[in-house]
PDB file of N, CA and C in Angstrom:
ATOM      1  N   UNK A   1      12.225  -8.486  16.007  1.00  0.00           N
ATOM      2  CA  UNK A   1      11.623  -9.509  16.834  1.00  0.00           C
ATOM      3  C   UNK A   1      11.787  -9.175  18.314  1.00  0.00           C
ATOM      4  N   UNK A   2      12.953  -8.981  18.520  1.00  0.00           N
ATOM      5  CA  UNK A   2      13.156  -8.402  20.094  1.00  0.00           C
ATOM      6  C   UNK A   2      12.190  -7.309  20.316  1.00  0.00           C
ATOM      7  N   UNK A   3      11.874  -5.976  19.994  1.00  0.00           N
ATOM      8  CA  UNK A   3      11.036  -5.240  19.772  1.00  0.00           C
ATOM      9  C   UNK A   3       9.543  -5.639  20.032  1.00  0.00           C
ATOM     10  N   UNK A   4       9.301  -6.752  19.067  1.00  0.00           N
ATOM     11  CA  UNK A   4       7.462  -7.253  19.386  1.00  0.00           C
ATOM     12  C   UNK A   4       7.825  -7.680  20.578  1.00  0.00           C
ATOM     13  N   UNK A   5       9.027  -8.918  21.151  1.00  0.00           N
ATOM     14  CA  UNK A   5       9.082  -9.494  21.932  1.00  0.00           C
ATOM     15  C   UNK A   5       8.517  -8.323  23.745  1.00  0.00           C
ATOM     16  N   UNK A   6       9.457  -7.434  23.561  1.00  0.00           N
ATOM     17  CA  UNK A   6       9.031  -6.662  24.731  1.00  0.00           C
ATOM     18  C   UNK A   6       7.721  -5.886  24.695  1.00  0.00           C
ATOM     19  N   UNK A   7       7.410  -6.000  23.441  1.00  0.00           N
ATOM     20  CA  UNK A   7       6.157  -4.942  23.892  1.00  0.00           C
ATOM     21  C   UNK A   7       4.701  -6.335  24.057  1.00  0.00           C
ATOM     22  N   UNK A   8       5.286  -7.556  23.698  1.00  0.00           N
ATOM     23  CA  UNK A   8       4.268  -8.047  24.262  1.00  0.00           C
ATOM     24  C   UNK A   8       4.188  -8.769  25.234  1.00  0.00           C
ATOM     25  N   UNK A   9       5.422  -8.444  26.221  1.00  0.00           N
ATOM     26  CA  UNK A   9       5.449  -8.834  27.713  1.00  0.00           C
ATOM     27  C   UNK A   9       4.934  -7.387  28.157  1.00  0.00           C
ATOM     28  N   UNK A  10       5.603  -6.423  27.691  1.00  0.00           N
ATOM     29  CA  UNK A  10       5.144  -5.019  28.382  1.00  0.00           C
ATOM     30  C   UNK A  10       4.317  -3.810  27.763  1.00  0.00           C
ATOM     31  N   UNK A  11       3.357  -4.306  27.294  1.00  0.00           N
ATOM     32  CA  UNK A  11       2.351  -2.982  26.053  1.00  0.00           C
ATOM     33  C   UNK A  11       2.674  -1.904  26.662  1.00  0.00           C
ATOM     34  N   UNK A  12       3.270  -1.080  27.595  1.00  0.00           N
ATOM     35  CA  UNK A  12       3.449   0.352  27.925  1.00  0.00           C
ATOM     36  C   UNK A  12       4.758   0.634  27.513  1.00  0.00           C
ATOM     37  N   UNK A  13       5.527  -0.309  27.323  1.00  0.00           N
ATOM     38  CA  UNK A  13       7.175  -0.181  27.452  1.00  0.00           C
ATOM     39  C   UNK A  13       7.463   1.188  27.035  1.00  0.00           C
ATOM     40  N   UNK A  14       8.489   1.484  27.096  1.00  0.00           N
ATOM     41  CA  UNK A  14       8.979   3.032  26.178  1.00  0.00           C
ATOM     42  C   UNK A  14      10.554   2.363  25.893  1.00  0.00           C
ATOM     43  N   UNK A  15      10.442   2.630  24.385  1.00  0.00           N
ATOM     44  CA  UNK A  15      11.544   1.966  23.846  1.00  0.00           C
ATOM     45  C   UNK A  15      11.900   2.979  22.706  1.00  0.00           C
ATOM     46  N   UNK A  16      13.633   2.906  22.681  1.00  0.00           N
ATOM     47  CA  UNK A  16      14.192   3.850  21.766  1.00  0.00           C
ATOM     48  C   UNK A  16      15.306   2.476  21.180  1.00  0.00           C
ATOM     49  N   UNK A  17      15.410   2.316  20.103  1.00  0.00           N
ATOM     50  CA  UNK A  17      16.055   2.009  19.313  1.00  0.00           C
ATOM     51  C   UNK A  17      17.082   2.722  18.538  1.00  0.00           C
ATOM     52  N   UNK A  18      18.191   2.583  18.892  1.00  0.00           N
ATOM     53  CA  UNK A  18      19.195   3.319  18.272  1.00  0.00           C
ATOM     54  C   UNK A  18      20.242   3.006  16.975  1.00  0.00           C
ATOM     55  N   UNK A  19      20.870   3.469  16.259  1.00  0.00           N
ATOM     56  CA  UNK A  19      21.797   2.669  15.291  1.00  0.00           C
ATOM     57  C   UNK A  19      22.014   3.184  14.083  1.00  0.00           C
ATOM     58  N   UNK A  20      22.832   3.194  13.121  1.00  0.00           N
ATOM     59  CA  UNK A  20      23.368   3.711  11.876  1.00  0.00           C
ATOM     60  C   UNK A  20      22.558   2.803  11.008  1.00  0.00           C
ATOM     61  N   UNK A  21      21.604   3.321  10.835  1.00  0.00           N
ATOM     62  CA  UNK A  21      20.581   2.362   9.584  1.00  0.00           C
ATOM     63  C   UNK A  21      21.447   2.847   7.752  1.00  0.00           C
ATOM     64  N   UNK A  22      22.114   3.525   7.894  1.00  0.00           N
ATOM     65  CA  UNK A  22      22.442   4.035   6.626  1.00  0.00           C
ATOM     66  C   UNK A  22      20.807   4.711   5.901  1.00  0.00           C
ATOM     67  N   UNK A  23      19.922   5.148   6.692  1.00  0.00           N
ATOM     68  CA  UNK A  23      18.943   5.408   5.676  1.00  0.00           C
ATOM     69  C   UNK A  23      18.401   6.365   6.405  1.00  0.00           C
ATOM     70  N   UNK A  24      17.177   6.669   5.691  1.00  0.00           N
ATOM     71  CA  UNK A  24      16.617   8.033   6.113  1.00  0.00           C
ATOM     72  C   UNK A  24      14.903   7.814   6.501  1.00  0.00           C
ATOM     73  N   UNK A  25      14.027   8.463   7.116  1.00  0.00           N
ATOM     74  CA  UNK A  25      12.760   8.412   7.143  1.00  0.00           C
ATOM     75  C   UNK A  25      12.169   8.084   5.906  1.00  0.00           C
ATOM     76  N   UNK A  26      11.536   6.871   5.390  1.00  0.00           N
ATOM     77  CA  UNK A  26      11.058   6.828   4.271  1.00  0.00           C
ATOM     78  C   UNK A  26      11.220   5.589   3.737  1.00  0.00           C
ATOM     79  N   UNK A  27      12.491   4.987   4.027  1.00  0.00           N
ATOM     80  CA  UNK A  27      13.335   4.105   2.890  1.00  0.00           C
ATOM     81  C   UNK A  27      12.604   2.568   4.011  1.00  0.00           C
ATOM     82  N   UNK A  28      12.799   1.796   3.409  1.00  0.00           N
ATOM     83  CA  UNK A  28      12.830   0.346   3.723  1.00  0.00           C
ATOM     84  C   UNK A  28      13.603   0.242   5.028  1.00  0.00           C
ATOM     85  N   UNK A  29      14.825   0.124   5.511  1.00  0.00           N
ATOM     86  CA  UNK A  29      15.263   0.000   6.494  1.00  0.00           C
ATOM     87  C   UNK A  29      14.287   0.436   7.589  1.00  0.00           C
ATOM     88  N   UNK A  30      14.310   2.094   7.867  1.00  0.00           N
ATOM     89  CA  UNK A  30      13.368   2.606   8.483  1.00  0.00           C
ATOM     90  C   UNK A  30      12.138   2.448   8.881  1.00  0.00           C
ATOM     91  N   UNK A  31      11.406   2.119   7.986  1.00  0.00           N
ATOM     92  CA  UNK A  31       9.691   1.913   7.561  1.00  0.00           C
ATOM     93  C   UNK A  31       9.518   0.432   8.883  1.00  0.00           C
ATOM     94  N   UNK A  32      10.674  -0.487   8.172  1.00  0.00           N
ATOM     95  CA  UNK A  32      10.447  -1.675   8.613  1.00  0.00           C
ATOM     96  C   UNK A  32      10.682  -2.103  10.165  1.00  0.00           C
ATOM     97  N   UNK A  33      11.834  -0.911  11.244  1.00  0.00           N
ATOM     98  CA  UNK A  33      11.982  -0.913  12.244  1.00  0.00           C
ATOM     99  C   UNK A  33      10.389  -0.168  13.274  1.00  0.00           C
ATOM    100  N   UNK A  34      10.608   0.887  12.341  1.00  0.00           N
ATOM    101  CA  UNK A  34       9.191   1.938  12.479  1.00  0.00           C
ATOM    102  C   UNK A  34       7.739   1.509  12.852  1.00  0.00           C
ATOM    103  N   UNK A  35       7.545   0.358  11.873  1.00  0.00           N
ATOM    104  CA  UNK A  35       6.261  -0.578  11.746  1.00  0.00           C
ATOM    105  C   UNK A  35       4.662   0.039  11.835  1.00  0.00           C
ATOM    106  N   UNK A  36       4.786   0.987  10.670  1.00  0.00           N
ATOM    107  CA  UNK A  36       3.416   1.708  10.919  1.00  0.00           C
ATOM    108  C   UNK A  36       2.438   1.104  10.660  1.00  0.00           C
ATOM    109  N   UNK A  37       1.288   1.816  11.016  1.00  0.00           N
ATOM    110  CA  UNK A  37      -0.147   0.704  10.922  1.00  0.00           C
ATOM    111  C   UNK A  37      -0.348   1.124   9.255  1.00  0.00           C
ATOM    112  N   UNK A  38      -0.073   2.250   8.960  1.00  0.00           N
ATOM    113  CA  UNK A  38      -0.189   2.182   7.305  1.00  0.00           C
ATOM    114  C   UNK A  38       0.510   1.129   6.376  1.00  0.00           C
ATOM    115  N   UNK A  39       1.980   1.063   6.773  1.00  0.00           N
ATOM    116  CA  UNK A  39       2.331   0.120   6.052  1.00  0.00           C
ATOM    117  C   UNK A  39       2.272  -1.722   6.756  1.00  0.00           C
ATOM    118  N   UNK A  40       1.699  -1.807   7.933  1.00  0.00           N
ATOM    119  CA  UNK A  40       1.366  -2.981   8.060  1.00  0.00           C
ATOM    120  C   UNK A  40      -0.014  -3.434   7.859  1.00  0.00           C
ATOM    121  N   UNK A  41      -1.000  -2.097   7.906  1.00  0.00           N
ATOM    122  CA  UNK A  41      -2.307  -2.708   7.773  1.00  0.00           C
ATOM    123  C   UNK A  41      -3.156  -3.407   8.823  1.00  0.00           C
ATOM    124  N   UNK A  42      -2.102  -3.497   9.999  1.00  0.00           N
ATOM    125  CA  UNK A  42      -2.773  -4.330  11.372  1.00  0.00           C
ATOM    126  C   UNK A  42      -2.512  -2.923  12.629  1.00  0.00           C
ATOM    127  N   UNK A  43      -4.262  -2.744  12.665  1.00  0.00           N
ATOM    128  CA  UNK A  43      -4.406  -1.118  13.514  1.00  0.00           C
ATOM    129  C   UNK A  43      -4.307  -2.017  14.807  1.00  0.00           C
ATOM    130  N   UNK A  44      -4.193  -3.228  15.442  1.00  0.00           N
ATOM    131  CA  UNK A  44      -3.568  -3.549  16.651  1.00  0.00           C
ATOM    132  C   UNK A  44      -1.930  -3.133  16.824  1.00  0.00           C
ATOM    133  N   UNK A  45      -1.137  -3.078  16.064  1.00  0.00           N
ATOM    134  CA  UNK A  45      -0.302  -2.706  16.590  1.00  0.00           C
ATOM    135  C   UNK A  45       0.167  -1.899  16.820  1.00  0.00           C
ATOM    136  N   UNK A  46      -1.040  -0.349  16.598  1.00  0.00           N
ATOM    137  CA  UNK A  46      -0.747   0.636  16.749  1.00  0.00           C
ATOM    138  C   UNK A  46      -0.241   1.276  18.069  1.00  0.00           C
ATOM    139  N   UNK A  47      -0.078   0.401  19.215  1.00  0.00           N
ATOM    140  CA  UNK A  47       0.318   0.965  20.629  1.00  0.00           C
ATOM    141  C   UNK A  47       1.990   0.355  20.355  1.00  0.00           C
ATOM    142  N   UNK A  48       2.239   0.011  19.082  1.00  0.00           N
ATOM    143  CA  UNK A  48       3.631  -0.615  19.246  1.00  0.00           C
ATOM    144  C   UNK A  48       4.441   0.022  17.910  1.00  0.00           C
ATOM    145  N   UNK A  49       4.306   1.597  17.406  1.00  0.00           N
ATOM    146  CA  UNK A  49       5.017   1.861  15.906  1.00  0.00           C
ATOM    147  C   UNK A  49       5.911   2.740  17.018  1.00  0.00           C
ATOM    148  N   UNK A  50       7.036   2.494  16.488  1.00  0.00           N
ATOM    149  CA  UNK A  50       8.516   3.091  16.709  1.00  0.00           C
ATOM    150  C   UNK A  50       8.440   4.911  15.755  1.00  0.00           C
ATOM    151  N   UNK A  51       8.287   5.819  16.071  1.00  0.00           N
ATOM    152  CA  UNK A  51       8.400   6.840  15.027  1.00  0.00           C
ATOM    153  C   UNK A  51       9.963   6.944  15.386  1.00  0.00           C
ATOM    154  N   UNK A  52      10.094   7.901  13.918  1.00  0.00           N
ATOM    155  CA  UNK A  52      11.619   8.213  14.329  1.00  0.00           C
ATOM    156  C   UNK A  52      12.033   9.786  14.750  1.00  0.00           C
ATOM    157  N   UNK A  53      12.897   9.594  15.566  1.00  0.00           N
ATOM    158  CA  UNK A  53      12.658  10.942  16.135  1.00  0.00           C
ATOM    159  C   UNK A  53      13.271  12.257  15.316  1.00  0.00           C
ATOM    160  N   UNK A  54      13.388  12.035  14.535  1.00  0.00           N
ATOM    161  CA  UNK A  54      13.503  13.214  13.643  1.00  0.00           C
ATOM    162  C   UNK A  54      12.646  14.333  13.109  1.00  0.00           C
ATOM    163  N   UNK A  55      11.389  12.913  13.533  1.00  0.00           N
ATOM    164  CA  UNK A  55       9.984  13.531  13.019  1.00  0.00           C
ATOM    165  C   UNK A  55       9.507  15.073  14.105  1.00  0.00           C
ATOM    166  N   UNK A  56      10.409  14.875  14.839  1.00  0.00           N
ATOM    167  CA  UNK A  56       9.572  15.899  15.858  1.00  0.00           C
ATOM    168  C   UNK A  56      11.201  16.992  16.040  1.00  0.00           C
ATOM    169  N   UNK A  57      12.184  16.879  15.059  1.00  0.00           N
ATOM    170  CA  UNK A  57      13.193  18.240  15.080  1.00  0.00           C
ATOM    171  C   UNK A  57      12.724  19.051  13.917  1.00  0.00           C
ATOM    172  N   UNK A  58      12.818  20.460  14.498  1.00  0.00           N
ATOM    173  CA  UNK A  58      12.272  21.445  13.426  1.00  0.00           C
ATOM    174  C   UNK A  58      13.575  21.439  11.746  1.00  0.00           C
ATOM    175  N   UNK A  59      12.956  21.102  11.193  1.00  0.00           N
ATOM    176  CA  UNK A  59      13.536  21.131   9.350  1.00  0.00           C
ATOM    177  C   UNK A  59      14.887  22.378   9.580  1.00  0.00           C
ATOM    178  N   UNK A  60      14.658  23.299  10.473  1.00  0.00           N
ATOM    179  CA  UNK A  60      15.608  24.292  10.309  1.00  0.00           C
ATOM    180  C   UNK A  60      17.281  23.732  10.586  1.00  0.00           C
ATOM    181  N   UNK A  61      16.805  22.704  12.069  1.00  0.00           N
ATOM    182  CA  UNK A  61      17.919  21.845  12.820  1.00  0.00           C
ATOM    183  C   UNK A  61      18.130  20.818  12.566  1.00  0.00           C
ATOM    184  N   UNK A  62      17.575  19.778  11.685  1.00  0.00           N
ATOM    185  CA  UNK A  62      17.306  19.288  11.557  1.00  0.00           C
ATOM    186  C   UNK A  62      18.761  18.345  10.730  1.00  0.00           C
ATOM    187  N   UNK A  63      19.092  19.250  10.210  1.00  0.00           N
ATOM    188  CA  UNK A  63      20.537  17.985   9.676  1.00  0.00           C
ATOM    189  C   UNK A  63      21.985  19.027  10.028  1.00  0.00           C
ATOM    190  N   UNK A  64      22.884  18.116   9.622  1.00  0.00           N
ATOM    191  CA  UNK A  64      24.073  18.082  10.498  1.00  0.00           C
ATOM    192  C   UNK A  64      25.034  18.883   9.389  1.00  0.00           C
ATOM    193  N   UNK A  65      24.472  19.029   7.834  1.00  0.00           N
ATOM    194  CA  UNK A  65      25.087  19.464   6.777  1.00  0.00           C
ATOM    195  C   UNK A  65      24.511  19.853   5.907  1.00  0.00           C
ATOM    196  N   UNK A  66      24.960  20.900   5.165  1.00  0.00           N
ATOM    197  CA  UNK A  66      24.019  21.425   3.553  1.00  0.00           C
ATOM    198  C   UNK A  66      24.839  20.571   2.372  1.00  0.00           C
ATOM    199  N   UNK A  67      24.430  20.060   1.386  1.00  0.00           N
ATOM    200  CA  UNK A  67      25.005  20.117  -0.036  1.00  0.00           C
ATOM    201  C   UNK A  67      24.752  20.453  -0.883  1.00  0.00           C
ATOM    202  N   UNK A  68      24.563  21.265  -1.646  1.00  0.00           N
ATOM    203  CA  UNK A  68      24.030  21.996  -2.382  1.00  0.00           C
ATOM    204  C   UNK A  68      22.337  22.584  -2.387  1.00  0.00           C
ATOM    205  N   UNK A  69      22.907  23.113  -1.083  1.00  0.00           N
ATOM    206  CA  UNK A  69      21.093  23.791  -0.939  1.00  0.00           C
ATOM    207  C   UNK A  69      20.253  23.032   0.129  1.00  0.00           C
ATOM    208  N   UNK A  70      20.965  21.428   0.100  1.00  0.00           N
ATOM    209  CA  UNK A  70      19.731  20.605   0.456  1.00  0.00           C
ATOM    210  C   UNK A  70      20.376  19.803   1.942  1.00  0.00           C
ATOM    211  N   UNK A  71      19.682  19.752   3.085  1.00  0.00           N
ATOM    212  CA  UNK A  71      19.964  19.272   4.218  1.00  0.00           C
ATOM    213  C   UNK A  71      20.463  17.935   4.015  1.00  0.00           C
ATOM    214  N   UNK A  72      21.276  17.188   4.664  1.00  0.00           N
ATOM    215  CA  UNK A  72      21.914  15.662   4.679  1.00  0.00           C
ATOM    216  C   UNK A  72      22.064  15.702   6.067  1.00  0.00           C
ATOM    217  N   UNK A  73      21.986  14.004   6.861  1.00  0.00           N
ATOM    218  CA  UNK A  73      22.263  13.706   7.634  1.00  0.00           C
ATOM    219  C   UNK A  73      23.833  13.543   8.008  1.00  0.00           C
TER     220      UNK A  73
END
């Protein structure tokens, strides 16, 4: 709510949201901070989806640990 709140005093804002969601790109937590026009269905709020910035570190750097083969945060 804080989130809609500023972007609809300020539609340019630049906003980073930070925090231990316990989750990953994909899951419910995420999706729901994120607020894409795919999963909301309302292409107005497309000047207002949060991506997460993971989306833009290369897969190589991308996590902090291997476990068996496979990257983890």
């Amino acid at each position: 709510m804080l989130v809609d709140a500023i972007f609809k005093h300020s539609p340019n804002a630049k906003i980073v949201v930070c925090g231990d969601f316990n989750a990953e790109p994909g899951e419910v937590k995420v999706e729901a901070i994120c607020g894409s026009v795919e999963n909301t269905g309302n292409s107005d709020l497309r000047g207002s989806v949060l991506p997460p910035c993971s989306s833009s570190i290369a897969e190589l750097i991308k996590f902090s640990q291997l476990h068996l083969g496979k990257g983890t945060c």
